[in-house]
C-alpha atoms as a PDB file:
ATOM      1  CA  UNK A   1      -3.373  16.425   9.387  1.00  0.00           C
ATOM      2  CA  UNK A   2      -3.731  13.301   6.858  1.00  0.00           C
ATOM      3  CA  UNK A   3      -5.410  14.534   3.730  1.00  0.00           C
ATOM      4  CA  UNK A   4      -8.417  12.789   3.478  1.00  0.00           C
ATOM      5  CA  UNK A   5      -8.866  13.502  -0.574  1.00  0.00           C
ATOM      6  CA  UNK A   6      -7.157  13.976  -3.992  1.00  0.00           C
ATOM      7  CA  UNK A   7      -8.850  15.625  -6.985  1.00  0.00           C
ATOM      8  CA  UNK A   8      -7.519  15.225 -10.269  1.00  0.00           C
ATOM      9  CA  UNK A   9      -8.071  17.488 -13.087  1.00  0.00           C
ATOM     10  CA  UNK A  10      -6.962  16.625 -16.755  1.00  0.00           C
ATOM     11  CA  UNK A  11      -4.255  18.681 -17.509  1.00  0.00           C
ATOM     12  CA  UNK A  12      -5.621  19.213 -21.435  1.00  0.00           C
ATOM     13  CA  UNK A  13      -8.413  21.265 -19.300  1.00  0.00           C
ATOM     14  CA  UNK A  14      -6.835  24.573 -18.025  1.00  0.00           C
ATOM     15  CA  UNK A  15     -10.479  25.978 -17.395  1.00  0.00           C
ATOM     16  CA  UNK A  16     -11.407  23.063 -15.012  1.00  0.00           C
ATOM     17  CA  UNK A  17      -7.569  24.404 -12.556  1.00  0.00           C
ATOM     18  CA  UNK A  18      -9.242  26.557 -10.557  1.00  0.00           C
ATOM     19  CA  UNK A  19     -12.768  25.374 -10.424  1.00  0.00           C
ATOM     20  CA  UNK A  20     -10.821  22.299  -8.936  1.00  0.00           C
ATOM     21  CA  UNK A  21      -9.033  23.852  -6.202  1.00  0.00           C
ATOM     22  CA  UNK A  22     -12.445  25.541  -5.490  1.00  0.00           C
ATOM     23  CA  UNK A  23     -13.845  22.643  -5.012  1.00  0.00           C
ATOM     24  CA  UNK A  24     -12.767  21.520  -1.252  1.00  0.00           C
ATOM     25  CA  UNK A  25     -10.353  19.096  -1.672  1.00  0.00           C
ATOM     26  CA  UNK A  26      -7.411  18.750   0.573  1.00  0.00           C
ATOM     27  CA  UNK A  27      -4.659  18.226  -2.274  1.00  0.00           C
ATOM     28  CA  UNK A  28      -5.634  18.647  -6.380  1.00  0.00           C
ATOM     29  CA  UNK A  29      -3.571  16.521  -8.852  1.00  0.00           C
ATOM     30  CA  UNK A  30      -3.248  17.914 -12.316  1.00  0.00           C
ATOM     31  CA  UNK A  31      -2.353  14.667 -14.824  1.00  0.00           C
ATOM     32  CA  UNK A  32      -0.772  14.226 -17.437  1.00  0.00           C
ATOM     33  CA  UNK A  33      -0.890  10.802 -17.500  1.00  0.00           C
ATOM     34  CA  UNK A  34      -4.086   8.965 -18.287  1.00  0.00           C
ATOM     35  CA  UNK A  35      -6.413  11.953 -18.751  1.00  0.00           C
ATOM     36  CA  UNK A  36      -4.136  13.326 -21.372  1.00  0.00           C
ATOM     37  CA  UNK A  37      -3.769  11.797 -25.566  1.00  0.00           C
ATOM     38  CA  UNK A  38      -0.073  11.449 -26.454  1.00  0.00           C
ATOM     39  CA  UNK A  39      -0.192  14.229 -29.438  1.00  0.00           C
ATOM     40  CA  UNK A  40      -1.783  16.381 -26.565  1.00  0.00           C
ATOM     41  CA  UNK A  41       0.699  15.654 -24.161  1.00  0.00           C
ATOM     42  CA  UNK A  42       2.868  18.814 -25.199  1.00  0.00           C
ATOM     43  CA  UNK A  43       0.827  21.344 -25.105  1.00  0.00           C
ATOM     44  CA  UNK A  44      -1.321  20.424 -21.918  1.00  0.00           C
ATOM     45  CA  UNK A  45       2.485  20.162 -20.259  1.00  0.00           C
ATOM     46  CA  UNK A  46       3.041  23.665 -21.254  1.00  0.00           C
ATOM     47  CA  UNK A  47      -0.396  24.910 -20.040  1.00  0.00           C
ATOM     48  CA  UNK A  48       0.274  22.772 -16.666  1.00  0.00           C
ATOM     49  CA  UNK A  49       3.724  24.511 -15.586  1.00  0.00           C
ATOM     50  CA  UNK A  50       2.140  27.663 -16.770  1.00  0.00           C
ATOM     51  CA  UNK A  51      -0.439  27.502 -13.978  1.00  0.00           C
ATOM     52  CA  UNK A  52       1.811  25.637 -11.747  1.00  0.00           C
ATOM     53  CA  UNK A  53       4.087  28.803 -11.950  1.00  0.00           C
ATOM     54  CA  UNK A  54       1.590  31.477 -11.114  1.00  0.00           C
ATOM     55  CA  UNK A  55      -0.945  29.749  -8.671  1.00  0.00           C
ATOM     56  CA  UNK A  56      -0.292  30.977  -4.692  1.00  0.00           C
ATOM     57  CA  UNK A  57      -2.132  27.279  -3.944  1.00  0.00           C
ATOM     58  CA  UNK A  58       0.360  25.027  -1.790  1.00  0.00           C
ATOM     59  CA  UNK A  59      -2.152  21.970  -2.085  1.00  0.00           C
ATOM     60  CA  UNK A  60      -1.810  21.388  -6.226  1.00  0.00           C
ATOM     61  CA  UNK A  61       0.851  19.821  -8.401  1.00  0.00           C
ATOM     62  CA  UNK A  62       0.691  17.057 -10.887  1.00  0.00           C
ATOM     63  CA  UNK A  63       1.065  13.592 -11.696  1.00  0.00           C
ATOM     64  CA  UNK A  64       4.229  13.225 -14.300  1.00  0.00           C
ATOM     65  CA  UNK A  65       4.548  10.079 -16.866  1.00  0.00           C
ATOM     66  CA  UNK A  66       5.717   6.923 -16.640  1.00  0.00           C
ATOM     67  CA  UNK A  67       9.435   6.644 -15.867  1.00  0.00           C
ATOM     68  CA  UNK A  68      11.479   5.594 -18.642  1.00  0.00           C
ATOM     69  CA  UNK A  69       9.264   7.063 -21.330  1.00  0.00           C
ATOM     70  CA  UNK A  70      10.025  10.120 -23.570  1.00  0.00           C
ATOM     71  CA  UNK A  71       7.388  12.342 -22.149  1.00  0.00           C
ATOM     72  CA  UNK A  72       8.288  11.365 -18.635  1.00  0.00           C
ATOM     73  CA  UNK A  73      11.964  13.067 -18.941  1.00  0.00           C
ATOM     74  CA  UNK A  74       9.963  16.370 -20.651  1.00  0.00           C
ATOM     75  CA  UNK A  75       8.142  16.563 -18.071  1.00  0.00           C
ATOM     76  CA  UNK A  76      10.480  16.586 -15.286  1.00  0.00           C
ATOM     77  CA  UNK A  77      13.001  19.007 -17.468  1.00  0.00           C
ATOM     78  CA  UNK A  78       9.509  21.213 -17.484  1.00  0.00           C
ATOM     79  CA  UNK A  79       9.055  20.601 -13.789  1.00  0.00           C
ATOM     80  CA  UNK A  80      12.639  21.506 -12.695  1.00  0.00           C
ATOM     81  CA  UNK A  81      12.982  24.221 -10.341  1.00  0.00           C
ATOM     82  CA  UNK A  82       9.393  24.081  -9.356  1.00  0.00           C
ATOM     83  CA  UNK A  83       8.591  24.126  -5.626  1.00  0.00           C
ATOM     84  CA  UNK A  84       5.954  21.287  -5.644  1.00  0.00           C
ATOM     85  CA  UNK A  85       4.040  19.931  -2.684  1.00  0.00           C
ATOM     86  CA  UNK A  86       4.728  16.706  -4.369  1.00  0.00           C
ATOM     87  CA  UNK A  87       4.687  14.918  -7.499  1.00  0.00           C
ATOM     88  CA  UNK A  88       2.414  11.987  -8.673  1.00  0.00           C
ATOM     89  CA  UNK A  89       4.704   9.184 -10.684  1.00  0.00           C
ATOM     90  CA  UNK A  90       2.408   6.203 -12.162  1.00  0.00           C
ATOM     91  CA  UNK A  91       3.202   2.817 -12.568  1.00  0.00           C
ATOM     92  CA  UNK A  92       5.790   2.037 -10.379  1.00  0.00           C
ATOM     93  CA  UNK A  93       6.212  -1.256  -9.766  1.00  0.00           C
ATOM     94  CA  UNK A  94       9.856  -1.522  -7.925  1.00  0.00           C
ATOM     95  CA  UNK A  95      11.473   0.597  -5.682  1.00  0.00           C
ATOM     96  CA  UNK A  96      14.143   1.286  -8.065  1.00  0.00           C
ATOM     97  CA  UNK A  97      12.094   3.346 -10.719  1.00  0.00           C
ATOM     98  CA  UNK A  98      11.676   5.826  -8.211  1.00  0.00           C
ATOM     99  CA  UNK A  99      16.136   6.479  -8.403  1.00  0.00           C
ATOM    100  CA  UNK A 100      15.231   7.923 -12.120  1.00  0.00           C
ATOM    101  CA  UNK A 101      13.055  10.975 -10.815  1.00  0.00           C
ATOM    102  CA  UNK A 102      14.724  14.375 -10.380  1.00  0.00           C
ATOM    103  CA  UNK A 103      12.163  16.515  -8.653  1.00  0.00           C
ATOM    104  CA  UNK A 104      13.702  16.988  -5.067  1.00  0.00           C
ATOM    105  CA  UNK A 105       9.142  17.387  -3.731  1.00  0.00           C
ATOM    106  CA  UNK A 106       7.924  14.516  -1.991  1.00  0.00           C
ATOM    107  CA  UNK A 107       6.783  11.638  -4.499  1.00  0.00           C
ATOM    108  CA  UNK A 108       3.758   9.845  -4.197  1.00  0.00           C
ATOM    109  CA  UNK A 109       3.909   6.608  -6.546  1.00  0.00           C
ATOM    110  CA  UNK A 110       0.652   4.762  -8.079  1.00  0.00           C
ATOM    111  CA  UNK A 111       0.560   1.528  -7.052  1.00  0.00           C
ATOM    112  CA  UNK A 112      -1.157  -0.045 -10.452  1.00  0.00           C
ATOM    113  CA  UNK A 113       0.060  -3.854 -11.229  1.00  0.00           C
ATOM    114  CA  UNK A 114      -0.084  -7.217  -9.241  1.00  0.00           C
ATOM    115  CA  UNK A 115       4.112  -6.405  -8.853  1.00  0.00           C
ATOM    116  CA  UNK A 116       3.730  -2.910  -7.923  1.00  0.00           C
ATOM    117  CA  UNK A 117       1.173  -4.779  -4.960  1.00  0.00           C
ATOM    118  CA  UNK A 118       3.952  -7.517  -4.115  1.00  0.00           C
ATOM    119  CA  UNK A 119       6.599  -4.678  -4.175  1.00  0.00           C
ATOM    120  CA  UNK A 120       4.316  -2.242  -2.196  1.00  0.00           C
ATOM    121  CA  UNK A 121       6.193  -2.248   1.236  1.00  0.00           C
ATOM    122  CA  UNK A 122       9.623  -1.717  -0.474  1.00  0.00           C
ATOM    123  CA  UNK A 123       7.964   0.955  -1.902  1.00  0.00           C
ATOM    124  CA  UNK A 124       6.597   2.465   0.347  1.00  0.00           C
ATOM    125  CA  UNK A 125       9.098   2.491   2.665  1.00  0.00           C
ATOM    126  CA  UNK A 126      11.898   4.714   0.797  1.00  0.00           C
ATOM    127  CA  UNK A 127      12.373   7.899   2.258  1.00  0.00           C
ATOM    128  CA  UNK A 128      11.168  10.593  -0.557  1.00  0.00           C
ATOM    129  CA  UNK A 129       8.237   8.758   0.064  1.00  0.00           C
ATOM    130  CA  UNK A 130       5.516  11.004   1.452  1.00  0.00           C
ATOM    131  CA  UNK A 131       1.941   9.277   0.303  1.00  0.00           C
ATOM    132  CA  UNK A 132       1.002   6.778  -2.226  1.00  0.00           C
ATOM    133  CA  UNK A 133      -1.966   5.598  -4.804  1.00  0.00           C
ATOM    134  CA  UNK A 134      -4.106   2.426  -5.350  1.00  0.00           C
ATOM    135  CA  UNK A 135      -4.548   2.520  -8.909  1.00  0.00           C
ATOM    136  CA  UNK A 136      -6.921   0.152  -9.271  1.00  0.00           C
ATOM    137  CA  UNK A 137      -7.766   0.602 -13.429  1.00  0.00           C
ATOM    138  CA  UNK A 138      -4.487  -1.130 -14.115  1.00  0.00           C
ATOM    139  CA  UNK A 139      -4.472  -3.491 -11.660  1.00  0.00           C
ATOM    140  CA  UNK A 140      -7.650  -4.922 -12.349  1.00  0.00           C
ATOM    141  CA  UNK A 141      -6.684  -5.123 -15.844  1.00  0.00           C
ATOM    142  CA  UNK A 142      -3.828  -6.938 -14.926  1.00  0.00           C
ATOM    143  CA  UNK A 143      -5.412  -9.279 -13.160  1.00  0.00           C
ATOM    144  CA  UNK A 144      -7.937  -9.506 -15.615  1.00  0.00           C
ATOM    145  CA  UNK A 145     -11.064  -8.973 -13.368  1.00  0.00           C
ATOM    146  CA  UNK A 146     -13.614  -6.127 -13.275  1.00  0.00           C
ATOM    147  CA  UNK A 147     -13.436  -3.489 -10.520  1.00  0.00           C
ATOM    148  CA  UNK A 148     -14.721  -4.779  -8.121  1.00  0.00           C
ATOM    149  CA  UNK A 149     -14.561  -4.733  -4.152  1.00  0.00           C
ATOM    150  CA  UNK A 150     -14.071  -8.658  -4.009  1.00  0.00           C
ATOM    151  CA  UNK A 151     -11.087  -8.164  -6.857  1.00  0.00           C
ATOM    152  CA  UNK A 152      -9.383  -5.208  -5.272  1.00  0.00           C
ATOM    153  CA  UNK A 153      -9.921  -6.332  -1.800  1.00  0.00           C
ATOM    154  CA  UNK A 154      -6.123  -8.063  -1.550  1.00  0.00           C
ATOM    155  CA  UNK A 155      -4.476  -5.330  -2.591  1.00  0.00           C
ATOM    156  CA  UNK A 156      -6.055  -2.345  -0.660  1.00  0.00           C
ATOM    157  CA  UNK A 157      -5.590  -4.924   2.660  1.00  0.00           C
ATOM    158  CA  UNK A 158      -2.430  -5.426   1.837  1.00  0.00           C
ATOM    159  CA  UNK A 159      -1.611  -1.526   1.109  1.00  0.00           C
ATOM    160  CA  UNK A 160      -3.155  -0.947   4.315  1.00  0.00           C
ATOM    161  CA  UNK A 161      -0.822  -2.554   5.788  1.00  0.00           C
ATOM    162  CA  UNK A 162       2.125  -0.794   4.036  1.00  0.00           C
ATOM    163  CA  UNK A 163       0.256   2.359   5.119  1.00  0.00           C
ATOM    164  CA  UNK A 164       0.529   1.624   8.915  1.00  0.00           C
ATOM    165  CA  UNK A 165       3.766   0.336   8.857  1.00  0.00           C
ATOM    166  CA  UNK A 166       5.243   3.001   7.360  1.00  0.00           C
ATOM    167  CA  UNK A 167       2.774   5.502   8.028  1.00  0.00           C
ATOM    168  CA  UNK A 168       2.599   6.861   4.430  1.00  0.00           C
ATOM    169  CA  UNK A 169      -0.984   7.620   3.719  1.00  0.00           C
ATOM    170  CA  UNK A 170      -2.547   5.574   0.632  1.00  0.00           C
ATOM    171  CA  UNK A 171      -5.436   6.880  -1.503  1.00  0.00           C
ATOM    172  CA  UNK A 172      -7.741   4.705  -2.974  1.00  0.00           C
ATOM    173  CA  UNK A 173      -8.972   4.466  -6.238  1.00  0.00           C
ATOM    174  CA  UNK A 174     -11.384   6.841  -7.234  1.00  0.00           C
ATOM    175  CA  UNK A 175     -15.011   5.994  -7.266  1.00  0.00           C
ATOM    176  CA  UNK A 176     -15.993   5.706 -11.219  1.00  0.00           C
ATOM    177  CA  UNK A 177     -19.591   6.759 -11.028  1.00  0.00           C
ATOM    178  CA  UNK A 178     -19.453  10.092 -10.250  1.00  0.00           C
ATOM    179  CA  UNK A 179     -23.354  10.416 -10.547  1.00  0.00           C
ATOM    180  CA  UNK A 180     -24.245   7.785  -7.820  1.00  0.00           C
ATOM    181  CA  UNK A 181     -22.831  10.035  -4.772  1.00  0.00           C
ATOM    182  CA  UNK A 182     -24.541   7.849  -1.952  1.00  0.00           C
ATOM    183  CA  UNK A 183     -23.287   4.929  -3.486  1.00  0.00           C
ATOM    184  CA  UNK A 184     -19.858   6.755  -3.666  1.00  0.00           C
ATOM    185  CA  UNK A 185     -19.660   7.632   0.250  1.00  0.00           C
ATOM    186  CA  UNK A 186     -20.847   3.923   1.031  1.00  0.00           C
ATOM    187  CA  UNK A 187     -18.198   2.455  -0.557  1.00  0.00           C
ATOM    188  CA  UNK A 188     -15.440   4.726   0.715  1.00  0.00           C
ATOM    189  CA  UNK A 189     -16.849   3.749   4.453  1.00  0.00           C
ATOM    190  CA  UNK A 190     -16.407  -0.025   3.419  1.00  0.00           C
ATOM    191  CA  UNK A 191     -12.791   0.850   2.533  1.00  0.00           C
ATOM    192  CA  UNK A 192     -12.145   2.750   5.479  1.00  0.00           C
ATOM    193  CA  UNK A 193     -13.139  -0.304   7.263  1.00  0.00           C
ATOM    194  CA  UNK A 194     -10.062  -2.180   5.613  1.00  0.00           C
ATOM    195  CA  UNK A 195      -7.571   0.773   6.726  1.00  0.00           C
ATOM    196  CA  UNK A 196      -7.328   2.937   3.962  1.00  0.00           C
ATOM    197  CA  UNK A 197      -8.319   6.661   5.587  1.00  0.00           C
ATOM    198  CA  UNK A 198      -7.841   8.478   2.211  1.00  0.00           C
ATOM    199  CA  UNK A 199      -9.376   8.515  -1.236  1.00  0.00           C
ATOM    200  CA  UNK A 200      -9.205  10.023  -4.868  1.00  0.00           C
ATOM    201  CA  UNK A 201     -11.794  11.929  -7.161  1.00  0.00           C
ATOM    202  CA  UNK A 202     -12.574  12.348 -10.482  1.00  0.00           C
ATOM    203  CA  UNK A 203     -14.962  15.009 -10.124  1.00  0.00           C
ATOM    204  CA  UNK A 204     -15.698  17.678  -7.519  1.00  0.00           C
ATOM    205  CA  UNK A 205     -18.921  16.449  -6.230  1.00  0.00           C
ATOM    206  CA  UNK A 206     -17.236  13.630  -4.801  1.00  0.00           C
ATOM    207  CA  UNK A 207     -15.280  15.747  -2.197  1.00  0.00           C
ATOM    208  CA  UNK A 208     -17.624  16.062  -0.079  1.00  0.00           C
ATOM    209  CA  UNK A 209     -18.517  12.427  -0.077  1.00  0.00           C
ATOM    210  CA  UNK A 210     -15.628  11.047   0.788  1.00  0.00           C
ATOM    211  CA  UNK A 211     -15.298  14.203   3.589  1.00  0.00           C
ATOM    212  CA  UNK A 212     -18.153  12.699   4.991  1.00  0.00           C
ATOM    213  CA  UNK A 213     -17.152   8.914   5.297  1.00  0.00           C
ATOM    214  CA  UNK A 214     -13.597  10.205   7.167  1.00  0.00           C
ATOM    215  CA  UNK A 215     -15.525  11.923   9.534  1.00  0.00           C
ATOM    216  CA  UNK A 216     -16.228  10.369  12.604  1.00  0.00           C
ATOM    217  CA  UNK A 217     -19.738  10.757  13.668  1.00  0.00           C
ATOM    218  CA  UNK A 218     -20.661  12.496  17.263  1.00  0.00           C
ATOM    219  CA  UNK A 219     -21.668   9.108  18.609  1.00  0.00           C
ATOM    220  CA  UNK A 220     -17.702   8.002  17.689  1.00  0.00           C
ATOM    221  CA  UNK A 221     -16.639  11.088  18.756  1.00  0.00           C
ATOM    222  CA  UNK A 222     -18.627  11.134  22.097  1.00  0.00           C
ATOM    223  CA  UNK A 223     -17.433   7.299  22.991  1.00  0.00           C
ATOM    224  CA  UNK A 224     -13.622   8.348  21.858  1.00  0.00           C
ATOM    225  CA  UNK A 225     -13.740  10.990  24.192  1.00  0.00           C
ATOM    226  CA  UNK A 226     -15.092   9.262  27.049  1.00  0.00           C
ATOM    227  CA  UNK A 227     -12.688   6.116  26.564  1.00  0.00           C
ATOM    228  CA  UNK A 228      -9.915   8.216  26.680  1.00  0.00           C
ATOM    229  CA  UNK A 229     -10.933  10.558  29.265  1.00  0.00           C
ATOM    230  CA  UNK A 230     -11.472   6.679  31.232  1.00  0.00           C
ATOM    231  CA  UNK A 231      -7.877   5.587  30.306  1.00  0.00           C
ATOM    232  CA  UNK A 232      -6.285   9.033  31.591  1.00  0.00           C
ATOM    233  CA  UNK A 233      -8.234   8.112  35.039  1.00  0.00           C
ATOM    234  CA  UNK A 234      -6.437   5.022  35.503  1.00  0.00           C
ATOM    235  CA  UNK A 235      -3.100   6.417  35.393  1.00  0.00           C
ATOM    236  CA  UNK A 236      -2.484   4.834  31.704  1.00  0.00           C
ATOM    237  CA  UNK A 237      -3.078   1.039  33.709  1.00  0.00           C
ATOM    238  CA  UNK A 238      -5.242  -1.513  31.985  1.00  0.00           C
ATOM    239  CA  UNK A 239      -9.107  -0.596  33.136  1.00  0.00           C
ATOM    240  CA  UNK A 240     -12.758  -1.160  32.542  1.00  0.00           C
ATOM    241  CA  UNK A 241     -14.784   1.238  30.574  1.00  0.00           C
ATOM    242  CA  UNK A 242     -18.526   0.483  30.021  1.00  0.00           C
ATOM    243  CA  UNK A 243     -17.592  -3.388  30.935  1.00  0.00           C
ATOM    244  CA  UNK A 244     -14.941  -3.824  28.534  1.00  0.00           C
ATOM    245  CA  UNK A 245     -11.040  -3.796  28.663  1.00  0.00           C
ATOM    246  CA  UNK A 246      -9.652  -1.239  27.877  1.00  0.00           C
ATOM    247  CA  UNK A 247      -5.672  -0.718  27.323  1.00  0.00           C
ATOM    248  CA  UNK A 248      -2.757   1.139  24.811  1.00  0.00           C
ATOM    249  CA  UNK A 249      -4.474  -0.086  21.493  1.00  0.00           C
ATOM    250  CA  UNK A 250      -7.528   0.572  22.645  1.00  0.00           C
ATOM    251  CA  UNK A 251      -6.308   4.114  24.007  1.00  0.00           C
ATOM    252  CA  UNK A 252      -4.636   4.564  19.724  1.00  0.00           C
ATOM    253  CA  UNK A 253      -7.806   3.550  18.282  1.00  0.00           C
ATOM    254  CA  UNK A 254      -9.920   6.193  20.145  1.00  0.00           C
ATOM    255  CA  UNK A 255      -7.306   8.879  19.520  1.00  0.00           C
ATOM    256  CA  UNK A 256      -7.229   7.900  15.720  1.00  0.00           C
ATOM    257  CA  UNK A 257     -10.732   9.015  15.783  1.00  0.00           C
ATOM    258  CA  UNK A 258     -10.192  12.302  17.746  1.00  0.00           C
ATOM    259  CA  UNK A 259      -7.511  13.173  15.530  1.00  0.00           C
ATOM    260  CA  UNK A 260     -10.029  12.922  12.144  1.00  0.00           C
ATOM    261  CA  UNK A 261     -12.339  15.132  13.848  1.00  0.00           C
ATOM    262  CA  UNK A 262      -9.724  17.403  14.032  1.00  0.00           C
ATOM    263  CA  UNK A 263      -9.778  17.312  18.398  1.00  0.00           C
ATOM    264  CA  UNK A 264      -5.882  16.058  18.635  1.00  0.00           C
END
């Protein structure tokens, strides 16, 4: 099943590990990136493998540093013999950043800068390749536009895109406001609208937010069912349901939304 959501957890906050995989999220992303102050880098890496090492969870790991800097080649000396579910590498913005990682898990590069966008399908393509990340902080800032739906709405079409054509799954951006949870779950419907059937959190009550926007309602559910159940009738020939055409893309479409309620 396509995870539907990504939690990260600062890895300077070892308390906040387990509340996080507690928290319902399909996969949990420990960084070390971002969330983490250079002079605090070492010692949150050390706290990071430590739980890494002991945890039974098959659904966390962590997102690394930037390749080619200093605390990106700790961290994958640190990481080295780890079995990981995958590992997070941000700003990559050519295909050929990803040759410098070591970790044999499945990678899942942030896609953060206008060339990283222009690059995406490249990127997305190579085979270690298992899921990837809007990161839509840097690229607004590279753009030089707030983040907004209007400026992000190239990219995550364009990402969708990617996503289908290489079916790797691509997680938005998270939602900043982690107070406005209605406003959250909106928003992540408005993306799923564009193609983008996964999302990132920065806090726990989002999870259940962006559950709720990937999950088809019974009305959805109800017409999926009956369209396919319509289709199956015909003998897999182009037919009328309900007055409309229906036909193989239709027939996807309506299993796309089976499979999300967890019926395929």
């Amino acid at each position: 099943m396509i995870p539907r959501s990504l939690l990260f957890v600062p890895g300077n906050r070892p308390e906040r590990f387990e509340k996080a995989l507690s928290a319902g999220a399909d996969l949990v992303c420990v960084d070390l990136e971002d969330a983490v102050a250079p002079d605090a880098k070492d010692e949150a890496r050390d706290a990071v493998i430590a739980f890494l090492k002991q945890t039974d969870s098959k659904t966390v790991s962590l997102r690394i540093n930037a390749p080619g800097t200093a605390a990106c080649e700790k961290d994958q000396h640190a990481i080295a013999g780890l079995n990981l579910p995958f590992v997070m590498i941000p700003k990559v913005d050519t295909v050929d950043e990803l040759a410098s990682i070591k970790t044999d898990a499945p990678l899942i590069p942030v896609i953060e800068s206008g060339l990283a966008i222009l690059n995406a399908a490249a990127i997305l393509s190579h085979a270690r390749v298992r899921m990837a990340l809007f990161g839509g902080g840097d690229y607004s800032a590279d753009l030089g536009t707030p983040m907004t739906f209007e400026a992000f709405h190239y990219a995550r079409s364009h990402l969708a895109a990617c996503s289908a054509a290489f079916e790797v799954p691509v997680f938005d951006v998270p939602y900043l406001d982690v107070h406005d949870v209605e406003g959250g779950e909106a928003d992540t419907r408005r993306v799923a609208d564009l193609g983008i059937h996964c999302r990132s959190a920065i806090h726990p009550k989002q999870i259940e937010a962006i559950h709720a926007a990937y999950t088809p309602g019974e009305d959805e559910v109800s017409a999926a069912k009956a369209l396919k159940a319509a289709y199956d009738a015909s003998g897999g020939n182009a037919a009328l349901h309900n007055g409309k055409l229906i036909e193989a893309p239709i027939l996807r479409a309506a299993e796309r939304v089976l499979a999300r309620a967890g019926l395929l």
